[in-house]
N, C-alpha and C. Protein backbone atom coordinates (compact mmCIF):
# COMPACT_ATOMS: atom_id res chain seq x y z
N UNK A 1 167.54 43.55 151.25
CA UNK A 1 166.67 44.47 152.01
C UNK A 1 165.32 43.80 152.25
N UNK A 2 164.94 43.83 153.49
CA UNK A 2 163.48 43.03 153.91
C UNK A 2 162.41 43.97 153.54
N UNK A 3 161.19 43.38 153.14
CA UNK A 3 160.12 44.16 152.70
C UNK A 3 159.79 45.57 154.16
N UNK A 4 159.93 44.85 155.18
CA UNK A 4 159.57 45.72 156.13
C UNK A 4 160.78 47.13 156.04
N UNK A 5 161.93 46.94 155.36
CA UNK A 5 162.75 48.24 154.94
C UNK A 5 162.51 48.78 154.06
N UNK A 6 161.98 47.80 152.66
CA UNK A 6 161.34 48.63 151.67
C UNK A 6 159.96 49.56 152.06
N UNK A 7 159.29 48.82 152.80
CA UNK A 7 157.81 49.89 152.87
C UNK A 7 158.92 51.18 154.01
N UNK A 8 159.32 51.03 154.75
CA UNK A 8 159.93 52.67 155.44
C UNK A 8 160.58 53.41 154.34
N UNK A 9 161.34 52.79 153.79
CA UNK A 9 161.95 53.28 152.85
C UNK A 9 160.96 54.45 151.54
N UNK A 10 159.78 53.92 151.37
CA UNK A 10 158.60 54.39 150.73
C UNK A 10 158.30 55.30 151.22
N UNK A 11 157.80 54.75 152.62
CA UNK A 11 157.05 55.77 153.20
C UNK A 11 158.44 57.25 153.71
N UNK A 12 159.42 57.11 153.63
CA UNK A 12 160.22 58.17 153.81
C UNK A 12 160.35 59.11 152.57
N UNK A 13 160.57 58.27 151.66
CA UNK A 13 160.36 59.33 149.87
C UNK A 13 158.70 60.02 149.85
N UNK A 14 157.94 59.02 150.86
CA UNK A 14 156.23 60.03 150.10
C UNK A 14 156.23 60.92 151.64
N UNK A 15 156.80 61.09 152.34
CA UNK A 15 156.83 61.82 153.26
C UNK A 15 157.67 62.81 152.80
N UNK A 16 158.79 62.57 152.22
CA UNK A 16 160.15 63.71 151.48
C UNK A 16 158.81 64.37 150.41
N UNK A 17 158.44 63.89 149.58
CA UNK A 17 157.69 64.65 148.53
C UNK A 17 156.14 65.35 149.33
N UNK A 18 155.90 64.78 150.19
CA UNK A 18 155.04 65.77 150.73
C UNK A 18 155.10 67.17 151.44
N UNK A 19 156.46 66.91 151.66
CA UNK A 19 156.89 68.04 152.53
C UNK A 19 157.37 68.97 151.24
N UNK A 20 157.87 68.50 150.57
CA UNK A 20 158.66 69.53 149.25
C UNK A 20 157.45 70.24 148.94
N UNK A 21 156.20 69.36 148.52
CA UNK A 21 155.00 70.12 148.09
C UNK A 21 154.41 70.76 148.81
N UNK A 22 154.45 70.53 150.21
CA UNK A 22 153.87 71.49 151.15
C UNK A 22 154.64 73.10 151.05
N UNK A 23 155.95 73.01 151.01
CA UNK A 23 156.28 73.84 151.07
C UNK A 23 156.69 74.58 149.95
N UNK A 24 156.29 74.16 148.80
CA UNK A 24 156.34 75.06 147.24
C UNK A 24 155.02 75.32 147.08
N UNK A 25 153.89 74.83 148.02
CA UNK A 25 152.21 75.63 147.27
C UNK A 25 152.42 76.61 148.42
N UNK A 26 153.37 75.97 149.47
CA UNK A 26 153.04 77.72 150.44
C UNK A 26 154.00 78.65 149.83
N UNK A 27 154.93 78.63 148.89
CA UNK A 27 155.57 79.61 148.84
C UNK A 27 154.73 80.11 147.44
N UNK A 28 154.20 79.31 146.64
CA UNK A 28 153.56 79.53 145.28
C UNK A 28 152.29 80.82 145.85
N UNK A 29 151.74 80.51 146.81
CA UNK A 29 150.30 81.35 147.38
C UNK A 29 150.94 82.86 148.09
N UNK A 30 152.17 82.55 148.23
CA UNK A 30 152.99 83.79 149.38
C UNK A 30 153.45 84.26 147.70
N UNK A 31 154.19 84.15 147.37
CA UNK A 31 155.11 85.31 146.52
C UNK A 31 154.58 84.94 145.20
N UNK A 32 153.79 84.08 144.30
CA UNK A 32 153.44 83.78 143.39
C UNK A 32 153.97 82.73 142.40
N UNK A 33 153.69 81.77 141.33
CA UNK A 33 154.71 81.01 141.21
C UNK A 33 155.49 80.92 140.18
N UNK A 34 155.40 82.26 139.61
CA UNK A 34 156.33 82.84 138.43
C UNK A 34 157.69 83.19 139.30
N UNK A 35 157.28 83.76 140.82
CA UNK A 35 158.03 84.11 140.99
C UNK A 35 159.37 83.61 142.19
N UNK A 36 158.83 82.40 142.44
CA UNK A 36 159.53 81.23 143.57
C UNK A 36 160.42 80.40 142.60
N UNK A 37 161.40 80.38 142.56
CA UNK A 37 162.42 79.29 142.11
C UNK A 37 162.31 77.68 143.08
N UNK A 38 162.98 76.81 142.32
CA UNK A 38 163.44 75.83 142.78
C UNK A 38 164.52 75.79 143.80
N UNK A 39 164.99 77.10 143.84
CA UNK A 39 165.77 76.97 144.89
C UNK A 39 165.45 77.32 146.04
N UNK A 40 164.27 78.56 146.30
CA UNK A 40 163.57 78.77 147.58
C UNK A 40 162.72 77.37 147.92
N UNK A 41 162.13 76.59 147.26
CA UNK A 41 161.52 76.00 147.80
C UNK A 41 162.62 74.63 148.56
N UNK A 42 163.51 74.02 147.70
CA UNK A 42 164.37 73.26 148.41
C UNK A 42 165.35 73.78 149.55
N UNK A 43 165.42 75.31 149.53
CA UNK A 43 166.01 76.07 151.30
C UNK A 43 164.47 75.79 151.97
N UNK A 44 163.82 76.39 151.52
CA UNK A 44 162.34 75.70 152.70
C UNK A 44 162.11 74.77 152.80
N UNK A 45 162.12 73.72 152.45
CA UNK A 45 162.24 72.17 152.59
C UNK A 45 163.42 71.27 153.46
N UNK A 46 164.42 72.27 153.34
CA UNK A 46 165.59 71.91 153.94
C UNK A 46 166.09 70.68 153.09
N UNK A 47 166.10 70.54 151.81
CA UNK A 47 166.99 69.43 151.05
C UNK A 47 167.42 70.13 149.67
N UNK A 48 168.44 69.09 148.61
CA UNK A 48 168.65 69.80 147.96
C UNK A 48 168.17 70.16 147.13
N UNK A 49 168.65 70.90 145.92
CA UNK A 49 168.02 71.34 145.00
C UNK A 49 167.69 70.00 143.77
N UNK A 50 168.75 69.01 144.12
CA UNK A 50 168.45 68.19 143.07
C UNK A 50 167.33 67.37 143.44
N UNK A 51 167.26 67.24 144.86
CA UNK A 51 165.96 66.45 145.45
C UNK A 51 164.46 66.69 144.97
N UNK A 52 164.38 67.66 144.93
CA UNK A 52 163.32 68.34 144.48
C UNK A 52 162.65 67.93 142.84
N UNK A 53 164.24 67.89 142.10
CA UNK A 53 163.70 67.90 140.39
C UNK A 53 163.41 66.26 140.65
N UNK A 54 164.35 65.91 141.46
CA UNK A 54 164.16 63.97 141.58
C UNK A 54 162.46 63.55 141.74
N UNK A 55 162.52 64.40 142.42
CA UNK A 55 160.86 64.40 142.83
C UNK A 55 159.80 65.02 142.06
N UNK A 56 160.10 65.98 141.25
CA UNK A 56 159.14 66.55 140.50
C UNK A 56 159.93 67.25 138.95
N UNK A 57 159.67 66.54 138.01
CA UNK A 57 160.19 66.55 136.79
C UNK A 57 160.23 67.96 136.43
N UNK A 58 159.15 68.82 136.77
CA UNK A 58 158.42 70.21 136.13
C UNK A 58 158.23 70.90 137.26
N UNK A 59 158.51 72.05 137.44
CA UNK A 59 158.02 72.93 138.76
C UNK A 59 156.45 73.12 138.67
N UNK A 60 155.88 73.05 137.39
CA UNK A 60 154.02 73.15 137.65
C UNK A 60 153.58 71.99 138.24
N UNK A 61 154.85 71.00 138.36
CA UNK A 61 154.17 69.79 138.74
C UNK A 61 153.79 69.80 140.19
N UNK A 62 154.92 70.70 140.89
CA UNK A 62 154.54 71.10 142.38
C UNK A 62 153.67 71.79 142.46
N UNK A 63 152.96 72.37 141.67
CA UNK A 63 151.50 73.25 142.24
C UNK A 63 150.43 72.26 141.95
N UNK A 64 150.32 71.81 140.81
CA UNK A 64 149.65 70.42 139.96
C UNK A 64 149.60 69.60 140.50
N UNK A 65 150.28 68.53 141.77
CA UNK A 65 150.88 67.45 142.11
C UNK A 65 150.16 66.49 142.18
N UNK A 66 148.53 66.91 141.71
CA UNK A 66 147.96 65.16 141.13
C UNK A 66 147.57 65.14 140.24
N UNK A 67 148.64 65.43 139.18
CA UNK A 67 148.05 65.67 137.94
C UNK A 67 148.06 64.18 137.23
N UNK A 68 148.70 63.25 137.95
CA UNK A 68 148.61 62.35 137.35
C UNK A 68 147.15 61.13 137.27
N UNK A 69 146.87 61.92 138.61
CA UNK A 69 145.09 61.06 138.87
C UNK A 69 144.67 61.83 138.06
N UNK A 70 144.80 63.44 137.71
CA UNK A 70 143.71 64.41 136.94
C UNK A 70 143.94 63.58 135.90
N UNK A 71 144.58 62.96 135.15
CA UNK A 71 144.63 63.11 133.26
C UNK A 71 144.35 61.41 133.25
N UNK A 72 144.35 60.60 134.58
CA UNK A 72 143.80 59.22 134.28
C UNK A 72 142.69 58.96 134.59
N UNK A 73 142.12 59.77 135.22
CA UNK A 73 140.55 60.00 135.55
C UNK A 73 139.35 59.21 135.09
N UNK A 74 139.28 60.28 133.98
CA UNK A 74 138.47 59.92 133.29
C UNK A 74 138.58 58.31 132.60
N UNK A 75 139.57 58.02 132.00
CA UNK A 75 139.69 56.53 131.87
C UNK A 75 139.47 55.83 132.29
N UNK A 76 139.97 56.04 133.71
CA UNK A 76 139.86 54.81 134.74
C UNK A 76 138.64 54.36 134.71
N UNK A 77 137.52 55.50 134.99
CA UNK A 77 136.08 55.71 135.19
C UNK A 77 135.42 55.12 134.51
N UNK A 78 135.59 55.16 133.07
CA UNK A 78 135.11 54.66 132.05
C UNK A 78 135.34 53.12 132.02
N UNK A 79 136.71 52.74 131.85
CA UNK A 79 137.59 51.50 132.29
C UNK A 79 136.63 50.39 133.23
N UNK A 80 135.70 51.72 134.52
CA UNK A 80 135.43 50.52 135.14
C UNK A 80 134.26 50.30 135.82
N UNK A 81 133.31 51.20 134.39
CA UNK A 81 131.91 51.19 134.40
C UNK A 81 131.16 49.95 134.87
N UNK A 82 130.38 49.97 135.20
CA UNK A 82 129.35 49.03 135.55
C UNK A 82 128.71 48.28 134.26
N UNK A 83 128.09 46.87 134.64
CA UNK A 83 127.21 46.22 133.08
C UNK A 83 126.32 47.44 133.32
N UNK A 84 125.84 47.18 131.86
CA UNK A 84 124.13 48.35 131.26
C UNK A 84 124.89 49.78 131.82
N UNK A 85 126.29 50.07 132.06
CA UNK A 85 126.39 51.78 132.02
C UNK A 85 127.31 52.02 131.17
N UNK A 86 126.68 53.10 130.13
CA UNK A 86 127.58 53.89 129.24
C UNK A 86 128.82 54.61 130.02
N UNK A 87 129.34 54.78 128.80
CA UNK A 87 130.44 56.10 129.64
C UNK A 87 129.97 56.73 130.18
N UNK A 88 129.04 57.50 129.32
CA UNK A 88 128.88 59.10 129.53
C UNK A 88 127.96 58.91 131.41
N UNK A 89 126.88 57.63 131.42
CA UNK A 89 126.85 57.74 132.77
C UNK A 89 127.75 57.41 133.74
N UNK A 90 128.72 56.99 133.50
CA UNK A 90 129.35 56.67 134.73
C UNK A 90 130.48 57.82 135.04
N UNK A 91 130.63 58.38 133.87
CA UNK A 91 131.28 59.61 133.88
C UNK A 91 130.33 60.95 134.68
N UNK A 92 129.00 60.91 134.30
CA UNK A 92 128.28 61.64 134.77
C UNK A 92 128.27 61.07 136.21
N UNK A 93 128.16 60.11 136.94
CA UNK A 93 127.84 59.60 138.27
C UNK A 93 129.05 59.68 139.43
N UNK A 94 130.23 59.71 138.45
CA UNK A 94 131.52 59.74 139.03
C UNK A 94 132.27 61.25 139.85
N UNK A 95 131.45 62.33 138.82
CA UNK A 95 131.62 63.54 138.28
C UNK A 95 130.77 64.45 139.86
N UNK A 96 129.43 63.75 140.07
CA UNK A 96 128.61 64.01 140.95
C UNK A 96 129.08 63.98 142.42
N UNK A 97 129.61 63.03 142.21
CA UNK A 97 130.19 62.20 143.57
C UNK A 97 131.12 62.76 143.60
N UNK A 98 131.97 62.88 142.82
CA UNK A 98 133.66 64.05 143.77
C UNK A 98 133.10 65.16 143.64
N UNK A 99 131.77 66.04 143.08
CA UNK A 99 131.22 67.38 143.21
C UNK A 99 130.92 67.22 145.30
N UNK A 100 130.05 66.33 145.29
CA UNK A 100 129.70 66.54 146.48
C UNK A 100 130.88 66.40 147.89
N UNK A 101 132.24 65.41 147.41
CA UNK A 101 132.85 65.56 148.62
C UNK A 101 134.13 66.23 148.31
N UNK A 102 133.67 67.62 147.34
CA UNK A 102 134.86 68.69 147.59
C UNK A 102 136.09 68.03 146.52
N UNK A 103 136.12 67.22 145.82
CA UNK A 103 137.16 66.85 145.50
C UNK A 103 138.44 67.72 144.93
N UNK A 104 139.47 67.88 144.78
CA UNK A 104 140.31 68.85 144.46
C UNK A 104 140.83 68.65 143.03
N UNK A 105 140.43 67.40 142.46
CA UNK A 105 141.17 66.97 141.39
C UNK A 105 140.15 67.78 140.07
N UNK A 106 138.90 67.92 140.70
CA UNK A 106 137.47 68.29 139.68
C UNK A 106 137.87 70.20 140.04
N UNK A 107 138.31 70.40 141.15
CA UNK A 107 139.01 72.06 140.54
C UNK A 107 138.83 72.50 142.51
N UNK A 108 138.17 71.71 143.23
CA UNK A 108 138.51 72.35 144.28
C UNK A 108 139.59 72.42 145.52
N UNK A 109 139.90 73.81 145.69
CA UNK A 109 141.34 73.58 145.83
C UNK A 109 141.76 75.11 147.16
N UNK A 110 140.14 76.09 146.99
CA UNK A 110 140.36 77.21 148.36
C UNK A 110 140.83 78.14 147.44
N UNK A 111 140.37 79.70 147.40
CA UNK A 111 140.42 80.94 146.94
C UNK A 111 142.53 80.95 146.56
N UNK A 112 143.35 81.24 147.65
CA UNK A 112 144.34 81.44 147.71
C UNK A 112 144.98 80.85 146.38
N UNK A 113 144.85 79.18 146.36
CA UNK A 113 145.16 78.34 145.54
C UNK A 113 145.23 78.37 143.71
N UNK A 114 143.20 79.34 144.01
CA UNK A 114 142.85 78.90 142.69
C UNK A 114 143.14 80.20 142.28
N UNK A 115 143.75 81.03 142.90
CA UNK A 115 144.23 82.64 142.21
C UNK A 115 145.37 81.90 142.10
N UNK A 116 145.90 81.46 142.63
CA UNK A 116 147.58 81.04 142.11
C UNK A 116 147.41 80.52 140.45
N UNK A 117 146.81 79.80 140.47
CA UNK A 117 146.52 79.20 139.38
C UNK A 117 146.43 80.08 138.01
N UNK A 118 145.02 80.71 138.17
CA UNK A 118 144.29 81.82 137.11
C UNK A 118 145.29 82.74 136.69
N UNK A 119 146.26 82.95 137.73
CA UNK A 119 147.34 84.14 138.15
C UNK A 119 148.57 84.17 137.14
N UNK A 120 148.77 82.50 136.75
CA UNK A 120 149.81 82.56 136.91
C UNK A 120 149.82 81.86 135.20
N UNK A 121 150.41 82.48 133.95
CA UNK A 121 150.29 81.81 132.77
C UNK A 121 150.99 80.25 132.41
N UNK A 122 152.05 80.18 133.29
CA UNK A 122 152.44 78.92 132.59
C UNK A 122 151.66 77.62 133.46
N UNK A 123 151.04 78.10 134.71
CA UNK A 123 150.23 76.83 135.45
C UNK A 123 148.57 77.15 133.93
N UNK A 124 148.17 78.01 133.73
CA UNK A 124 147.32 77.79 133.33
C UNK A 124 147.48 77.36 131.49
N UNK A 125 148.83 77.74 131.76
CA UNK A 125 149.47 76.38 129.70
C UNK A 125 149.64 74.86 130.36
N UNK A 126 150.01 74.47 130.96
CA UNK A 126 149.96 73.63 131.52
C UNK A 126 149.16 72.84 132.31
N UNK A 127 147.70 73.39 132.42
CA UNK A 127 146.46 73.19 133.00
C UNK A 127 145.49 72.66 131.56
N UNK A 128 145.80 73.57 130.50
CA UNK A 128 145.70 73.12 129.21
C UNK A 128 146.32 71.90 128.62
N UNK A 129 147.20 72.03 129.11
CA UNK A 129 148.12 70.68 128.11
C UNK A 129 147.27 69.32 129.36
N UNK A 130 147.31 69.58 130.15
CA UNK A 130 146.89 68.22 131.38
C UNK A 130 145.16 67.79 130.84
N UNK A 131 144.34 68.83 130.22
CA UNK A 131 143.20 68.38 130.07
C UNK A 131 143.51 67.48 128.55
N UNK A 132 143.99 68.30 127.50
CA UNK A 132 144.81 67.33 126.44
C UNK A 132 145.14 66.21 126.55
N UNK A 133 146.14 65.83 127.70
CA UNK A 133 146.44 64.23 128.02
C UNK A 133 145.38 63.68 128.28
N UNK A 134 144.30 64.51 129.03
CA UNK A 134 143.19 63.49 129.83
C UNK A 134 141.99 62.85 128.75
N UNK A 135 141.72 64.14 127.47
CA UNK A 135 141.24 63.57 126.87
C UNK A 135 142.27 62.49 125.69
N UNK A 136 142.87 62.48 126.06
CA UNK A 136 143.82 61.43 124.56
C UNK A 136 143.57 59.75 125.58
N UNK A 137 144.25 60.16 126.63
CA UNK A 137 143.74 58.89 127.54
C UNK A 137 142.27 58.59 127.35
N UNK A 138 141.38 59.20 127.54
CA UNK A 138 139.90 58.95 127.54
C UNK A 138 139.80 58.21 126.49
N UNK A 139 139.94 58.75 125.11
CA UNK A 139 139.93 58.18 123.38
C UNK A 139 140.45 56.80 123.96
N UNK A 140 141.73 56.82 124.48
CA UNK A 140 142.35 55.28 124.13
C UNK A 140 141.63 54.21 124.16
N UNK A 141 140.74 54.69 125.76
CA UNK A 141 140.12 53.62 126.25
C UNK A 141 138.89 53.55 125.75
N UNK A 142 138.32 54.29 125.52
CA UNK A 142 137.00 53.89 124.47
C UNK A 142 137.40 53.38 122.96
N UNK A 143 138.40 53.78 122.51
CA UNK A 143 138.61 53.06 121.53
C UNK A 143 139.11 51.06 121.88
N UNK A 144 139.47 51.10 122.91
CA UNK A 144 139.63 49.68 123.52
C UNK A 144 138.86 49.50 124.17
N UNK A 145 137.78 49.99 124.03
CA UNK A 145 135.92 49.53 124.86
C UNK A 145 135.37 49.12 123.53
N UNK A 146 135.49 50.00 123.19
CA UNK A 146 134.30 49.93 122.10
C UNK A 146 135.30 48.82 120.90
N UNK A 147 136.29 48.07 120.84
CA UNK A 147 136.97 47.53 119.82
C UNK A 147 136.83 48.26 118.21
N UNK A 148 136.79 49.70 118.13
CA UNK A 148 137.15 50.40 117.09
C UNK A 148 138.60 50.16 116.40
N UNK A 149 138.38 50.56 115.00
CA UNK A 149 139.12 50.35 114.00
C UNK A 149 139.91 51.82 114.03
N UNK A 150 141.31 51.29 114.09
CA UNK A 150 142.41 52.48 114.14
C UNK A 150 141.84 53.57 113.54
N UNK A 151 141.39 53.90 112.50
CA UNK A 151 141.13 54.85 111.48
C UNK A 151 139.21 55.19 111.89
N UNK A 152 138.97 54.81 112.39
CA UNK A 152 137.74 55.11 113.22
C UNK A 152 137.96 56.53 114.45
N UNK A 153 137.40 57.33 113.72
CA UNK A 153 137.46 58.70 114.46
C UNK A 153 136.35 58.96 115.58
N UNK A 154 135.40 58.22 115.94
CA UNK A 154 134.35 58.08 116.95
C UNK A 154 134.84 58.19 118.45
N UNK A 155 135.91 57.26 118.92
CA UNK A 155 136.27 57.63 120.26
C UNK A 155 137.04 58.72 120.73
N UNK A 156 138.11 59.69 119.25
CA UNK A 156 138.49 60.83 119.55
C UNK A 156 136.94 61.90 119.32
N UNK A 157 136.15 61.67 119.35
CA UNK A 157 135.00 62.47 118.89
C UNK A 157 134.47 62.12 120.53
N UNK A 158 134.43 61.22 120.43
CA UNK A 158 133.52 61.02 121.97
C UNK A 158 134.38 61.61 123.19
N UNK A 159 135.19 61.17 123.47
CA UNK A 159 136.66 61.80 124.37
C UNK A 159 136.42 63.68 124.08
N UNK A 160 136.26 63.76 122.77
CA UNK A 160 136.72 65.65 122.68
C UNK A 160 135.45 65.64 123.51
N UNK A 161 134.29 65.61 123.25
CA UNK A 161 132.80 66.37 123.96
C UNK A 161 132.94 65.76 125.38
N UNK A 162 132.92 64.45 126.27
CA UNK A 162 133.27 64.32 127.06
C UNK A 162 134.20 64.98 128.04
N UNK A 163 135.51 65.39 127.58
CA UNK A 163 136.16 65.61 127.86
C UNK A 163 136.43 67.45 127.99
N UNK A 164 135.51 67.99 127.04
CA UNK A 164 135.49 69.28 126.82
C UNK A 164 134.31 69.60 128.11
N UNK A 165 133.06 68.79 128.35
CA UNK A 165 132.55 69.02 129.11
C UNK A 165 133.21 69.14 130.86
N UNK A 166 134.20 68.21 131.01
CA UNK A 166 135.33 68.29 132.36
C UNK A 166 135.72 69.35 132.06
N UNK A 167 136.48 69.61 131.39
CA UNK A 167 137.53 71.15 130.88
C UNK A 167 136.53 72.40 131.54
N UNK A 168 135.03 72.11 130.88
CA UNK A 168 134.08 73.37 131.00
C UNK A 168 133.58 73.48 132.35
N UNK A 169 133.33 72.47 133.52
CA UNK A 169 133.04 72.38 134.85
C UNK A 169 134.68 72.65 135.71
N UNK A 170 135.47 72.11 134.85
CA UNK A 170 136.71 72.78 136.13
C UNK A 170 136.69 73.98 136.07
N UNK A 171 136.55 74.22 134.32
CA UNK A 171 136.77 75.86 134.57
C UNK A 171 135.04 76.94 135.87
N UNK A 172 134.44 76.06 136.00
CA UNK A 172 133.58 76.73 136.25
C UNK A 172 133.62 76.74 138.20
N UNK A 173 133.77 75.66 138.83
CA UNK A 173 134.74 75.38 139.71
C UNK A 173 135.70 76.39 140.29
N UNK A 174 137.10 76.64 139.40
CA UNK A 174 137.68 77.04 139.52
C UNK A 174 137.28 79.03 139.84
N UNK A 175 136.72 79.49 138.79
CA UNK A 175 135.88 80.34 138.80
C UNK A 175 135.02 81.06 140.07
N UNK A 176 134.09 80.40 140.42
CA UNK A 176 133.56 80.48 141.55
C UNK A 176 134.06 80.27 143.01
N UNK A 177 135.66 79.85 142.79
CA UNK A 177 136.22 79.56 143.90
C UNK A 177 136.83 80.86 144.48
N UNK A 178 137.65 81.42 143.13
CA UNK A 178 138.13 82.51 142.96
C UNK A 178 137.16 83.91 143.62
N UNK A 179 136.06 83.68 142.60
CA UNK A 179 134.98 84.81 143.04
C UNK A 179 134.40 84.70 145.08
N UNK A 180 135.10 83.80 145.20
CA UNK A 180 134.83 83.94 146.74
C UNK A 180 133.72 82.96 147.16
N UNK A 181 133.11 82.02 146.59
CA UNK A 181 132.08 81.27 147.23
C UNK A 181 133.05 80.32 148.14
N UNK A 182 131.77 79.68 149.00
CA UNK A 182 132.06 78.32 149.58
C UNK A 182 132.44 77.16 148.87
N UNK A 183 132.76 75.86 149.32
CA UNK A 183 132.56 74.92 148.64
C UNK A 183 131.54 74.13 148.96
N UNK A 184 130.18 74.72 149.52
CA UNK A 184 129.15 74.13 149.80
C UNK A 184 128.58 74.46 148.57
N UNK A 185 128.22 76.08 148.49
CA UNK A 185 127.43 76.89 147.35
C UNK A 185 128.67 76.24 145.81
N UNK A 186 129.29 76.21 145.80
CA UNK A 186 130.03 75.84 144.67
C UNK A 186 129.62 74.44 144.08
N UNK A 187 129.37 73.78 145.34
CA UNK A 187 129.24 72.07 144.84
C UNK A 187 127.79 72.50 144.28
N UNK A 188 126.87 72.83 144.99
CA UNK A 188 125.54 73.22 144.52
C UNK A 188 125.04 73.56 143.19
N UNK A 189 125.93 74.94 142.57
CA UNK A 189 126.31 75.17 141.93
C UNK A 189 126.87 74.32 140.63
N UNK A 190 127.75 73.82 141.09
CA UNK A 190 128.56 72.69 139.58
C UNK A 190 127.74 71.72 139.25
N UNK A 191 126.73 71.18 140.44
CA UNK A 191 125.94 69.82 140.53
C UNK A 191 125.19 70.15 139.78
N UNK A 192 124.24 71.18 139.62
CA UNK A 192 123.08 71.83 138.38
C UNK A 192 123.65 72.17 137.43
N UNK A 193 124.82 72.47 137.37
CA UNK A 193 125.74 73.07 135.53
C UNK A 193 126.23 71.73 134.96
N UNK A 194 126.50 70.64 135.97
CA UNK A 194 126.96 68.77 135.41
C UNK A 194 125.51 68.72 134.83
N UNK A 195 124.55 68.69 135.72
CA UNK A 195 123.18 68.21 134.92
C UNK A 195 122.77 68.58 133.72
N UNK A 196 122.83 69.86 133.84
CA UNK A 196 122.51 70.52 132.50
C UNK A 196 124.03 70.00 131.17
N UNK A 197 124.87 70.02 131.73
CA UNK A 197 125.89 70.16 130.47
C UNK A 197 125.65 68.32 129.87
N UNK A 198 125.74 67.35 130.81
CA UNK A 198 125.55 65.95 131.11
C UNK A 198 124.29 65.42 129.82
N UNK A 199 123.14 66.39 130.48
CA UNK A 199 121.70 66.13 129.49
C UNK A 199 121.72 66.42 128.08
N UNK A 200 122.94 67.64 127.85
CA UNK A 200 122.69 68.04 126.51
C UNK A 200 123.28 67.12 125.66
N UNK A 201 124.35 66.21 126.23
CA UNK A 201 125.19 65.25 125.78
C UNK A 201 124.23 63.59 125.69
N UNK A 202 123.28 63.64 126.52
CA UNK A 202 122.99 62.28 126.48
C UNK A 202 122.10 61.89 124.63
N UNK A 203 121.27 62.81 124.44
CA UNK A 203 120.79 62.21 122.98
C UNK A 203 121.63 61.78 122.30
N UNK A 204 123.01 62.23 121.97
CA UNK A 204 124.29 62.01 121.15
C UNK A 204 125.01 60.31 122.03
N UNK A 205 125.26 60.74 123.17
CA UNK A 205 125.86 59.65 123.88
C UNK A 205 126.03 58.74 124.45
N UNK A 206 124.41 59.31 124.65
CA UNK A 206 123.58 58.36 126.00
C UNK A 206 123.78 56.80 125.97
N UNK A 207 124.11 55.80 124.89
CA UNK A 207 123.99 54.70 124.61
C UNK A 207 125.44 54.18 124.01
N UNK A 208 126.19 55.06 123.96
CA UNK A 208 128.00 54.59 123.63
C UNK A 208 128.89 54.39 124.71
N UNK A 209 129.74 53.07 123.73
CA UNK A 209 130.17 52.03 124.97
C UNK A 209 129.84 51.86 126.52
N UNK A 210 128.48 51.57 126.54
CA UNK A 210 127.58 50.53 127.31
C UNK A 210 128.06 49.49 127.58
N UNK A 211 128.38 48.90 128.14
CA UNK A 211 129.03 47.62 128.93
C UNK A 211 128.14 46.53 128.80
N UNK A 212 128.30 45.64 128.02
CA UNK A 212 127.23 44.34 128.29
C UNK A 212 127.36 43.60 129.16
């Protein structure tokens, strides 16, 4: 098979999974997503039912469907700080910057969406378990920043407050999306609650794994 069949070939599976997801967050926002099976959404998709699990391991994963950027996030970020920047700033700088262009992964996502969410208990056990991964990922990599000793509890310490602070702005995000604001007034909004939550963290943080 020539590369030029492999990339169609790609681009036909991320076109198949876009459409599956298009059409399980519209049915998730229409009837709720306790209450849509895997099988309405693969008759609305027009493929089968096994296509669907091929494509998405977990049905929260179709409401979720970047959950895999959500829970590497923060790592990456950290991963690929600048010399002279700590985590916590580049986490703070990173944090700013998808506030201002709407990002969906930091919680914005449109009223309809984020009631699906709030609505619905096993997206929001599973909204839980995804911030869990994100901070265990976070730990890893500061513990492989900072060359800590296995038994060195500092980068799961740094990761929990870090990481609890994301948890506390999605939820706040999410929140205000629900309650009906814009995502103008919302970004506004989260950008002064990052600052404040950001500052209370810097005496403690301000200077861990700094990049030389």
């Amino acid at each position: 098979m020539t590369s030029a069949n492999l990339g169609l070939r790609e681009q036909k599976k991320q076109e198949t999974r876009q459409v599956i997801s298009d059409h399980a967050t519209r049915l998730f926002i229409e009837r709720g997503f306790e209450e849509t099976t895997i099988t309405d959404i693969a008759e609305a998709a027009r493929v089968a039912k096994k296509t669907v699990t091929n494509y998405f391991a977990r049905k929260e994963d179709l409401a979720l469907d970047q959950h895999e950027e959500f829970t590497a996030g923060l790592a990456r970020t950290v991963a690929a700080r600048a010399a002279g920047e700590s985590a916590l700033a580049a986490l703070r700088t990173a944090f700013l910057a998808a506030a201002a262009r709407h990002d969906p992964v930091i919680g914005f996502s449109g009223r309809p969406f984020a009631r699906m969410i709030v609505e619905s208990p096993t997206l929001t056990s599973r909204l839980r378990e995804l911030h869990e991964v994100r901070e265990e990922a976070l730990a890893a990599t500061l513990a492989a920043e900072t060359a800590a000793e296995p038994d060195d509890i500092t980068p799961r310490a740094v990761a929990t407050q870090l990481g609890g602070a994301h948890r506390l702005l999605f939820g706040e995000v999410l929140r205000l999306t629900v309650d009906g604001h814009d995502n103008a007034d919302i970004a506004t909004a989260v950008t002064r609650a990052a600052h404040r939550v950001f500052d209370l963290l810097e005496p403690a943080l301000g200077d861990y794994a700094t990049r030389t």
